[in-house]
C-alpha atoms as a PDB file:
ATOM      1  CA  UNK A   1      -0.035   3.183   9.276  1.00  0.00           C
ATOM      2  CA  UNK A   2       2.999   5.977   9.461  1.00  0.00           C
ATOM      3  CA  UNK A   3       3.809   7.410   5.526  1.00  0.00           C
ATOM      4  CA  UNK A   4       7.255   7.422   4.992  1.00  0.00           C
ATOM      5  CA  UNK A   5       7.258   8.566   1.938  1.00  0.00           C
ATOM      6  CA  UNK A   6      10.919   8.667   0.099  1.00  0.00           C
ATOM      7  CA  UNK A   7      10.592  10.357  -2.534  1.00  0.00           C
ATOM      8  CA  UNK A   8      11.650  13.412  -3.805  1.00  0.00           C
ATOM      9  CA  UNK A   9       9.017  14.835  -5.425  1.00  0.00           C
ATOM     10  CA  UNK A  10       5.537  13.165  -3.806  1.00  0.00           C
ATOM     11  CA  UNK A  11       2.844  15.580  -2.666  1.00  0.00           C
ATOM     12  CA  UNK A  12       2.935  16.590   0.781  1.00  0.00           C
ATOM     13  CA  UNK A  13       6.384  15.372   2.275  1.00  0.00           C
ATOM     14  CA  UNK A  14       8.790  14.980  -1.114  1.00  0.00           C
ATOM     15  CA  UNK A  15      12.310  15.326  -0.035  1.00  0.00           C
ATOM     16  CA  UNK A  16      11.783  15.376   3.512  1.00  0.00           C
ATOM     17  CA  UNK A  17      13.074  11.817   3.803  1.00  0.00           C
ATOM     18  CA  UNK A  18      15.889  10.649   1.257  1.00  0.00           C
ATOM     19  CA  UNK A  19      18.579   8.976   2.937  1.00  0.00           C
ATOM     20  CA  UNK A  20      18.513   6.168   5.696  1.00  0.00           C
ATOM     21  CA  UNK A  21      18.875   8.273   8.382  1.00  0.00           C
ATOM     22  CA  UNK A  22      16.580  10.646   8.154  1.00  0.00           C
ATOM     23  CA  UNK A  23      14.472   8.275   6.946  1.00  0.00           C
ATOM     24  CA  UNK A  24      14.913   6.427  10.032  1.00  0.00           C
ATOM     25  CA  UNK A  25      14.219   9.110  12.257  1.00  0.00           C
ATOM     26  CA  UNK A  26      11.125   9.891  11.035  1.00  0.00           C
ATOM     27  CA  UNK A  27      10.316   6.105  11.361  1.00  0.00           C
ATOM     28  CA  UNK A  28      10.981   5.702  14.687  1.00  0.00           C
ATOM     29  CA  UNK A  29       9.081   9.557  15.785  1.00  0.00           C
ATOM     30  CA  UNK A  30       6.304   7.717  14.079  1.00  0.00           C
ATOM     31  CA  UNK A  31       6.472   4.200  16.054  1.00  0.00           C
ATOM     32  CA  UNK A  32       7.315   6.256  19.374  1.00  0.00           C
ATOM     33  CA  UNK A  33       3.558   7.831  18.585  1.00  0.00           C
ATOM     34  CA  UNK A  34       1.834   5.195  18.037  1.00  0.00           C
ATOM     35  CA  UNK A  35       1.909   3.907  14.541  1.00  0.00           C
ATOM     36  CA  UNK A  36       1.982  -0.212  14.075  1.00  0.00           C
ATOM     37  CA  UNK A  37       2.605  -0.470  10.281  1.00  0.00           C
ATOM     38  CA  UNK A  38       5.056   1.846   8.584  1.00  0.00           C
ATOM     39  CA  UNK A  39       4.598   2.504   4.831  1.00  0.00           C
ATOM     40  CA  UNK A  40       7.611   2.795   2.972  1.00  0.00           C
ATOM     41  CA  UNK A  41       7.392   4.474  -0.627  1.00  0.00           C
ATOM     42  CA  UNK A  42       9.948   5.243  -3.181  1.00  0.00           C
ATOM     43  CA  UNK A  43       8.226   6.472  -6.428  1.00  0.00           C
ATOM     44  CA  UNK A  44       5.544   9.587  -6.069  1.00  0.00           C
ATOM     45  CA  UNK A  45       1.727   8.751  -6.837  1.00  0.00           C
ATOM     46  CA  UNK A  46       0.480  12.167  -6.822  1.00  0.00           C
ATOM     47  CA  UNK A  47      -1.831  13.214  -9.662  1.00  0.00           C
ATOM     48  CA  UNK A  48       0.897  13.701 -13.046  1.00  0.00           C
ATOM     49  CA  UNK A  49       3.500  11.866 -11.046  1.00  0.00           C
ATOM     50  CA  UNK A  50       5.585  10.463 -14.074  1.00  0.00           C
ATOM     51  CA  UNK A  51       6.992   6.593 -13.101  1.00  0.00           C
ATOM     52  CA  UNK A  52      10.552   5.745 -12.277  1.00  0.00           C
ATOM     53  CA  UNK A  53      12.376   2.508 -12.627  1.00  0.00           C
ATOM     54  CA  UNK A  54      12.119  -0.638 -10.464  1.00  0.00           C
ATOM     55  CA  UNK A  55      15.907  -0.466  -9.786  1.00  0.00           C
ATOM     56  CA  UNK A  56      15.772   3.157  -8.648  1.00  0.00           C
ATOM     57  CA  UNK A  57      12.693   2.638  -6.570  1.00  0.00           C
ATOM     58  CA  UNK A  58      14.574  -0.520  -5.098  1.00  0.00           C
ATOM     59  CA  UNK A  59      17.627   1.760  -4.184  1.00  0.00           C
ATOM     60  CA  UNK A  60      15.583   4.158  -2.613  1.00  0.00           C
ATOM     61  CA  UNK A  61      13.266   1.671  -0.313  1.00  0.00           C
ATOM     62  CA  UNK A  62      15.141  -1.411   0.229  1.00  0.00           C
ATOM     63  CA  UNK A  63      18.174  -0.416   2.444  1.00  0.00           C
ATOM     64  CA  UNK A  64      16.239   1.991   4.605  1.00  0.00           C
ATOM     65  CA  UNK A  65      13.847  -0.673   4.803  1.00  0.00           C
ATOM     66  CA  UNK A  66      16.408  -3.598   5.836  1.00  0.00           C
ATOM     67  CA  UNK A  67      17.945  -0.814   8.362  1.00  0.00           C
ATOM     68  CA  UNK A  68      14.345  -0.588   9.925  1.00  0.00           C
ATOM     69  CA  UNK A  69      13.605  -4.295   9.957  1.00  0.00           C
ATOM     70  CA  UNK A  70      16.977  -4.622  11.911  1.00  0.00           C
ATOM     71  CA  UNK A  71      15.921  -2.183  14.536  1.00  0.00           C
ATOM     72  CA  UNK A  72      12.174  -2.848  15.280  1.00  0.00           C
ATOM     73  CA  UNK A  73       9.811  -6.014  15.031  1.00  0.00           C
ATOM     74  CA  UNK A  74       6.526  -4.332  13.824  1.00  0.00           C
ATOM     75  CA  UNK A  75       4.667  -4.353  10.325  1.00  0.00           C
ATOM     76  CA  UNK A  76       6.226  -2.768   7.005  1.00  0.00           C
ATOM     77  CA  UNK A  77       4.505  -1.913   4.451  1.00  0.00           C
ATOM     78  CA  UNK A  78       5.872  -1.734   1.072  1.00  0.00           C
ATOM     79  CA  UNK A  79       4.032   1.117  -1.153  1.00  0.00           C
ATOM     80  CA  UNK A  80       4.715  -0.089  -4.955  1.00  0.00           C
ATOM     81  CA  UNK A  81       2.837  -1.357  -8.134  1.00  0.00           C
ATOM     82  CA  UNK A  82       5.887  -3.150  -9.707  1.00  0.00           C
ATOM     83  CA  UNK A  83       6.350  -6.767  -8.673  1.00  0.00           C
ATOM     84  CA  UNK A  84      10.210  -6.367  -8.805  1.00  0.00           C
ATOM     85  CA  UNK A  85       9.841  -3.672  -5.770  1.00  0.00           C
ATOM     86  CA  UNK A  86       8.016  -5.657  -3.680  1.00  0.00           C
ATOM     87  CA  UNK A  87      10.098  -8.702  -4.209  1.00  0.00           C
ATOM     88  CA  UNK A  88      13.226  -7.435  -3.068  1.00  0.00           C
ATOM     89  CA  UNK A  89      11.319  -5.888  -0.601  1.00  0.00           C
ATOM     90  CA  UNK A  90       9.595  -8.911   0.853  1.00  0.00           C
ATOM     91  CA  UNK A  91      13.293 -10.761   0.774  1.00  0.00           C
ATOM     92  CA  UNK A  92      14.136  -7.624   2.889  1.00  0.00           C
ATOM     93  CA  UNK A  93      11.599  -8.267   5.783  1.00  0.00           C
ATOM     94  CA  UNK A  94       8.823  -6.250   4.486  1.00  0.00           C
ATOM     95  CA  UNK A  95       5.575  -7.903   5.769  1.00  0.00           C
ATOM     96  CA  UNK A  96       2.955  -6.352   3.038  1.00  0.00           C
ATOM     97  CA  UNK A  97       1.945  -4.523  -0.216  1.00  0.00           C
ATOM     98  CA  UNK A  98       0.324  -1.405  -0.727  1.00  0.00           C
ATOM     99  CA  UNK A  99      -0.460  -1.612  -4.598  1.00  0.00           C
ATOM    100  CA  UNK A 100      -2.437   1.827  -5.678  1.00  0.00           C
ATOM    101  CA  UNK A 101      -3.316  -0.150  -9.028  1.00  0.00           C
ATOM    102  CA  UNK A 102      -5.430  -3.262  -6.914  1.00  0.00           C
ATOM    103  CA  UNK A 103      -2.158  -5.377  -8.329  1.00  0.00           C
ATOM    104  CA  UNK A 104      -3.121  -4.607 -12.172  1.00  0.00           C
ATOM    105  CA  UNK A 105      -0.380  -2.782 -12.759  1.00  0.00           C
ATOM    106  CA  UNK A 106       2.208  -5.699 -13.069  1.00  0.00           C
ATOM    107  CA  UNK A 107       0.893  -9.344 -14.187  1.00  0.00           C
ATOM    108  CA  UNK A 108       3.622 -10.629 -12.265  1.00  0.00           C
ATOM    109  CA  UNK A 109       2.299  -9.159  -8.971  1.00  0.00           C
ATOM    110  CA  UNK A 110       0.005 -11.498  -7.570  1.00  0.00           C
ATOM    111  CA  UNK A 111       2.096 -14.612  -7.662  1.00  0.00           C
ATOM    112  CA  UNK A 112       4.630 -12.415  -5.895  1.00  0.00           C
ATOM    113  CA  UNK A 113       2.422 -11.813  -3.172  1.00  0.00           C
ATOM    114  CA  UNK A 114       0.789 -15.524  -3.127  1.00  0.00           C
ATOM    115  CA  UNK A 115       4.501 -16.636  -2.776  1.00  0.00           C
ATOM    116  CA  UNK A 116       5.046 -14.754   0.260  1.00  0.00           C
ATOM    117  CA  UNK A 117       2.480 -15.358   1.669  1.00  0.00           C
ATOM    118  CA  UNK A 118       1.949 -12.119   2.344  1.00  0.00           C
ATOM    119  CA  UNK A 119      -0.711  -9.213   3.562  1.00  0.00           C
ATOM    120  CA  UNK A 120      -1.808  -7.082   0.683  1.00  0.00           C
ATOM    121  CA  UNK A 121      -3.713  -3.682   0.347  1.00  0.00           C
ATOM    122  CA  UNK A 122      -5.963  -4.112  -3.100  1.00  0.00           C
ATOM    123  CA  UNK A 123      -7.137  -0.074  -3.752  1.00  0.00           C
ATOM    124  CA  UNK A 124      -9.012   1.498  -6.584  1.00  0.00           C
ATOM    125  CA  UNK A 125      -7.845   3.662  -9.084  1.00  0.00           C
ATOM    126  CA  UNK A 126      -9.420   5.226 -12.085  1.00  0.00           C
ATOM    127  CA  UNK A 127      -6.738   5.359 -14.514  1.00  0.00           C
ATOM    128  CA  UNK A 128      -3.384   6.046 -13.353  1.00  0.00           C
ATOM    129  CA  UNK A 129      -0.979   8.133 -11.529  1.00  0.00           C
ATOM    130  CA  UNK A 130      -0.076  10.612 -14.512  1.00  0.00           C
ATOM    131  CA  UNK A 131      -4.055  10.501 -15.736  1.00  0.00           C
ATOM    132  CA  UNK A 132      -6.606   9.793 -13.034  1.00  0.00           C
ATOM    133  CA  UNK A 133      -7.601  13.259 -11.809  1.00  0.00           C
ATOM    134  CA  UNK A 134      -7.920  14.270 -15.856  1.00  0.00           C
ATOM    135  CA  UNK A 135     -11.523  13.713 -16.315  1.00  0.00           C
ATOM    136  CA  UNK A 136     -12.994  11.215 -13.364  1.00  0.00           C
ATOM    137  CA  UNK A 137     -16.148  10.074 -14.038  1.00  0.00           C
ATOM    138  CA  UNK A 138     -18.911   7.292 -12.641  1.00  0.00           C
ATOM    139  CA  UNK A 139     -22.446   6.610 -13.045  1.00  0.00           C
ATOM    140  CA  UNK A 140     -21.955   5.550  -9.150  1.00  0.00           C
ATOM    141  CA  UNK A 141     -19.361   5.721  -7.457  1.00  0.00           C
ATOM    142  CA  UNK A 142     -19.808   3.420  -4.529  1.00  0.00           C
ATOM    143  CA  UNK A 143     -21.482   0.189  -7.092  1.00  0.00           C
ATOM    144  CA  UNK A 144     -18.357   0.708  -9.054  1.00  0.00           C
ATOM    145  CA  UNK A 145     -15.840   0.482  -6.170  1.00  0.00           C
ATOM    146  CA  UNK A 146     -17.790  -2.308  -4.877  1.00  0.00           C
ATOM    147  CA  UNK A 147     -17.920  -4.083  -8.386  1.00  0.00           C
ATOM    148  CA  UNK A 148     -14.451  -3.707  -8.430  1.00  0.00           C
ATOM    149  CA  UNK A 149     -13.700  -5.121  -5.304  1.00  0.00           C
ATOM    150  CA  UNK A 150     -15.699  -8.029  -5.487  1.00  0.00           C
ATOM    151  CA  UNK A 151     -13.858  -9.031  -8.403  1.00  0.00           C
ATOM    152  CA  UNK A 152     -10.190  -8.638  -7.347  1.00  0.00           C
ATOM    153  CA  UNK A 153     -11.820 -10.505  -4.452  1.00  0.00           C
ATOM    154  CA  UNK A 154     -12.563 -13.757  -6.445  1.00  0.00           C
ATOM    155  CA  UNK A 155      -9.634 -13.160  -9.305  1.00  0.00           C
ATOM    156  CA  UNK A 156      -7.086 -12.668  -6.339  1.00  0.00           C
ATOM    157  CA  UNK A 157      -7.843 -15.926  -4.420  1.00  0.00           C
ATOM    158  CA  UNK A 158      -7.671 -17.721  -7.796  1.00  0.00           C
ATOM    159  CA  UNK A 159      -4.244 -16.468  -7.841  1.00  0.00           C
ATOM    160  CA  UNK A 160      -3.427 -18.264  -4.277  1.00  0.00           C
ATOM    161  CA  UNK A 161      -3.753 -14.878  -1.922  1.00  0.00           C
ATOM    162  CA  UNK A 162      -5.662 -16.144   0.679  1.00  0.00           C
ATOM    163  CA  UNK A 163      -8.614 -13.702   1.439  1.00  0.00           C
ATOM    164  CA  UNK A 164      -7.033 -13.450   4.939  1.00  0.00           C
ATOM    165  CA  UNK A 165      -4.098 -11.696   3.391  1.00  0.00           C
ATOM    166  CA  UNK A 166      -6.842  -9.211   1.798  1.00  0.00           C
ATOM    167  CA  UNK A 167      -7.594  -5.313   2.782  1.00  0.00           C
ATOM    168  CA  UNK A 168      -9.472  -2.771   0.531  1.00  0.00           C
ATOM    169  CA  UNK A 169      -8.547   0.605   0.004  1.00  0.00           C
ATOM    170  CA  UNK A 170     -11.255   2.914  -1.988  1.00  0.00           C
ATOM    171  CA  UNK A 171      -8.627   5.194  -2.949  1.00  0.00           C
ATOM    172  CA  UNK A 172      -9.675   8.543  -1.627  1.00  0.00           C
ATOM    173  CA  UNK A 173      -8.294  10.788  -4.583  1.00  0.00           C
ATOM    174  CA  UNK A 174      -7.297   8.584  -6.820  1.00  0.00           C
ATOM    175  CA  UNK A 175      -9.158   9.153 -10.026  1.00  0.00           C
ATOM    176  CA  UNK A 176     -11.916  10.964  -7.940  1.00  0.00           C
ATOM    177  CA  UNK A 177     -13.722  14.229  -8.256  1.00  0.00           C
ATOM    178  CA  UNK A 178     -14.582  15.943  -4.590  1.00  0.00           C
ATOM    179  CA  UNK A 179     -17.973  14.887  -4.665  1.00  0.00           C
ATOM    180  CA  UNK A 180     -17.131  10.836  -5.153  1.00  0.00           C
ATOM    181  CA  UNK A 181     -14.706  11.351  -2.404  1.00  0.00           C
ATOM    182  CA  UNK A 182     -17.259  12.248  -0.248  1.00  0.00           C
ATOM    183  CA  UNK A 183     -19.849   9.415  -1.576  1.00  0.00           C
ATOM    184  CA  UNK A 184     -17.245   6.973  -0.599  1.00  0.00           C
ATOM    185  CA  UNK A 185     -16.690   8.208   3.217  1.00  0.00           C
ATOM    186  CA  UNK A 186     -20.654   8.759   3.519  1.00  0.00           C
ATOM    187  CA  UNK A 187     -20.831   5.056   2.802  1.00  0.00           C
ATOM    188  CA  UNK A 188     -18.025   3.145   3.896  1.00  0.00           C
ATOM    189  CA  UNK A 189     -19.646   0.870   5.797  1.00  0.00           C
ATOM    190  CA  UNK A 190     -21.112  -0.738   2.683  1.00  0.00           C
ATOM    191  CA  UNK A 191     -17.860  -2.081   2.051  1.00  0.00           C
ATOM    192  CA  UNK A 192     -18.389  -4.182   5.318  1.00  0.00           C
ATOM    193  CA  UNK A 193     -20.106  -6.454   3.127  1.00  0.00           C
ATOM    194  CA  UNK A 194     -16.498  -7.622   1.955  1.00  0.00           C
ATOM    195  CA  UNK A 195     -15.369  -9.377   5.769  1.00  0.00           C
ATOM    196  CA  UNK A 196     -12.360  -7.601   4.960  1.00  0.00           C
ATOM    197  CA  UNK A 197     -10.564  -4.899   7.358  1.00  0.00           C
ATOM    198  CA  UNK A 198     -10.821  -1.843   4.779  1.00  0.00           C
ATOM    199  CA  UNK A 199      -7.942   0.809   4.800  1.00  0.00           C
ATOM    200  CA  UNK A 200      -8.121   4.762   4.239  1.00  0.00           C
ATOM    201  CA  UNK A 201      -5.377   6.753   2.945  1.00  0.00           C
ATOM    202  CA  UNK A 202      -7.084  10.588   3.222  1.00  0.00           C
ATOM    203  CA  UNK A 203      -4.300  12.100   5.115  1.00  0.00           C
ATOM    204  CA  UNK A 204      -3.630  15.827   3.668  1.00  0.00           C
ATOM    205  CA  UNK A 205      -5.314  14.993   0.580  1.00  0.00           C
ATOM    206  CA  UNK A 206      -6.358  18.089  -2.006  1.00  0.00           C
ATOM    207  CA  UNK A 207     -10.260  17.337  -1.301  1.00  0.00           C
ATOM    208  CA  UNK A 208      -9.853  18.840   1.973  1.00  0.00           C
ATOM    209  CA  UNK A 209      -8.377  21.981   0.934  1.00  0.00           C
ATOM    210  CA  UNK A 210     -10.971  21.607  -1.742  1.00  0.00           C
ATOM    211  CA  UNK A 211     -13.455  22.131   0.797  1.00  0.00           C
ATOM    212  CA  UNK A 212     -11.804  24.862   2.778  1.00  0.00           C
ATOM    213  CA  UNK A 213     -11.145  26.967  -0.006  1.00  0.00           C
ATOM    214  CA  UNK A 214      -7.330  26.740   1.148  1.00  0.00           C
ATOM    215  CA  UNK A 215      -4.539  25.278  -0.684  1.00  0.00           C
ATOM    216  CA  UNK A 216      -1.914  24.932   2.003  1.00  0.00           C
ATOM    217  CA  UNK A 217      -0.989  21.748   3.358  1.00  0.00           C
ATOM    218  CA  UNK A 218      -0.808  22.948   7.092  1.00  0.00           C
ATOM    219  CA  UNK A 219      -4.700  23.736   7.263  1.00  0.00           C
ATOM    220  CA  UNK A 220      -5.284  19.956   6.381  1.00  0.00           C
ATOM    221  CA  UNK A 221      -3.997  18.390   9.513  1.00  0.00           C
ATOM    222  CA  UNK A 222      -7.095  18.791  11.695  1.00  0.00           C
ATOM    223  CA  UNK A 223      -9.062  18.124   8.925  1.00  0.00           C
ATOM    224  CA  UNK A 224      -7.337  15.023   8.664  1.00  0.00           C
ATOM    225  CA  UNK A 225      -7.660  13.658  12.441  1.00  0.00           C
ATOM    226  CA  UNK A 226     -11.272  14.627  12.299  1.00  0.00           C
ATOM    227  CA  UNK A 227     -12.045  12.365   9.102  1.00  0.00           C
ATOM    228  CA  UNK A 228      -9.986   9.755  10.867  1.00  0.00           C
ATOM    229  CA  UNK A 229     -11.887   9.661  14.009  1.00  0.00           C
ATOM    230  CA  UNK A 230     -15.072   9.911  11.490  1.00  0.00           C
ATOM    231  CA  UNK A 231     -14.205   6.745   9.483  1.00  0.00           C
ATOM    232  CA  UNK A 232     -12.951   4.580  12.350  1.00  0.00           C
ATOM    233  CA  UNK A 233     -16.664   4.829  13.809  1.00  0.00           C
ATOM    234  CA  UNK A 234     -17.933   3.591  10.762  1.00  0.00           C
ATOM    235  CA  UNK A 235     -15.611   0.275  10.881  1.00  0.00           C
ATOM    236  CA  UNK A 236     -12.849   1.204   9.463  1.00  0.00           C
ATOM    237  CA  UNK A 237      -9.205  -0.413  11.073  1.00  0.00           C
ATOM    238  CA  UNK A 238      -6.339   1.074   8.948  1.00  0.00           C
ATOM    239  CA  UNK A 239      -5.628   4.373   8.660  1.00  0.00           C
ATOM    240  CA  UNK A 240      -2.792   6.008   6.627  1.00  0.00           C
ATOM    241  CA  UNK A 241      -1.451   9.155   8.131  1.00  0.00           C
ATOM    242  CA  UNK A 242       1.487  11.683   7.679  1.00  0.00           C
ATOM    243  CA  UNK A 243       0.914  12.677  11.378  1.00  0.00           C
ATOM    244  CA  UNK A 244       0.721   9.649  13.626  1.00  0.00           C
ATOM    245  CA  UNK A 245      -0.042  10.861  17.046  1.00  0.00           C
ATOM    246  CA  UNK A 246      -2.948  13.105  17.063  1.00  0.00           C
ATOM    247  CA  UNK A 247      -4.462  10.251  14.690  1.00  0.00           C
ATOM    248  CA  UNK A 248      -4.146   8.013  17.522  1.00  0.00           C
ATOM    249  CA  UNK A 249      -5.299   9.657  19.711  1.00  0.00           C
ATOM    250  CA  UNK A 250      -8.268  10.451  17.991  1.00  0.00           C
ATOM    251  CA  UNK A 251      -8.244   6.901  17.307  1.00  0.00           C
ATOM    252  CA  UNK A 252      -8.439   6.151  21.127  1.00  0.00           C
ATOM    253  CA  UNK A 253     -10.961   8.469  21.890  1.00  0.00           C
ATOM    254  CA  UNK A 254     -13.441   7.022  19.136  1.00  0.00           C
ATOM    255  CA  UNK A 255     -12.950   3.630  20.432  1.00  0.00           C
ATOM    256  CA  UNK A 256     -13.270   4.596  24.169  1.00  0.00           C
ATOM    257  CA  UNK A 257     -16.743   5.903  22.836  1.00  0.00           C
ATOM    258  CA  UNK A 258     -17.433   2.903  20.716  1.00  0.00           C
ATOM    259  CA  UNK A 259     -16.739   0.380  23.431  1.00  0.00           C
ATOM    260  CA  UNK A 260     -13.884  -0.958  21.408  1.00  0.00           C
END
């Protein structure tokens, strides 16, 4: 899953892709390298992000979205919590929902999604966007994530999402100190449990430079492709990446080892 992230303001790659066209570019450098889903986004979830509109976010995704649908017959993600987005999005060809808020953030969410019919990425967060890395905190981490899962799980399918539709995201950095990040990728098999393909969204994220004692975003590429290649041998199918090809190929390279 490529990031294409247009926004003007998100962590790692705000500004780099306002406008169709360049927005288009970098979609189709990250299909030529490999990437099967792209994930568009059009409001910032980085820690004190502050929320926009639905109607601006909708005039930011949906025409390069509908511009990409045109041109190429693979998976789009649509990265939003507000029911409106994703809407006009799914009339615009999208073909799933990434909801950071495990569709709690909008009541009207759900029966979007059960509507269409569509696939839908349920991922935890403690708290939100503009308060989650305030004060994180969890008797344990892993039983909570877990808990939480298992009840979107039932409270989802209630809501006519088939549990085919379903992936789970723990939501590396959202609402997470270092040391729950790293509970969660020490034990994401657990989530196997689930029979649903999990997705992991680490790419770049501040926990790395955490750990390196370096705050610049260029020393967390490798990083990146390592913990990629680490999580895909314990199960894990989806993987959300700014940098698509050396992802893949670490991708391949796991697999070739796994038998896969």
């Amino acid at each position: 899953m490529g990031i294409l992230n247009v926004t003007p303001d998100s962590f790692s790659d705000g500004g780099s892709w306002t406008g169709v066209g360049a927005a288009l570019a970098q979609a189709r450098v990250m299909i030529a390298d490999g990437a099967e889903i792209i994930d568009i986004g059009g409001e910032s979830t980085r820690p004190g992000a502050v929320r926009i509109s639905a109607t601006e976010e909708i005039s930011r995704t949906v025409p390069i979205l509908t511009a990409l649908r045109q041109e190429w017959d693979g998976l789009i993600s649509i990265d939003t919590s507000k029911a409106a987005v994703a809407a006009a999005a799914l009339q615009a060809g999208a073909d799933m929902v990434n909801d950071v808020t495990g569709l709690l953030g909008d009541p009207a969410m759900a029966s979007v999604c059960a509507a269409s019919g569509c696939g839908v990425v349920v991922m935890h967060m403690q708290g939100t966007p503009e308060t989650m890395q305030c004060d994180p905190h969890y008797q344990d981490v892993v039983a909570e994530v877990d808990a939480f899962f298992s009840q979107r799980l039932v409270d989802l399918t209630a809501q006519g999402i088939a549990k085919e539709a379903l992936c789970f995201d723990p939501g590396i950095g959202f609402g997470k100190r270092l040391e729950h990040n790293l509970e969660l990728l020490r034990n994401l098999t657990h989530f196997s449990k689930f029979e649903r393909p999990m997705l992991l969204g680490l790419s770049r994220k501040s926990f790395i430079g955490e750990i390196l004692g370096n705050s610049e975003l260029t020393v967390r590429e490798w990083p990146t492709v390592a913990l990629t290649a680490m999580a895909r041998e314990q199960g894990v199918l989806l993987h959300r990446v700014h940098s698509v090809k050396p992802a893949v190929q670490a991708l391949r390279m796991t697999e070739a080892i796994l038998g896969d």
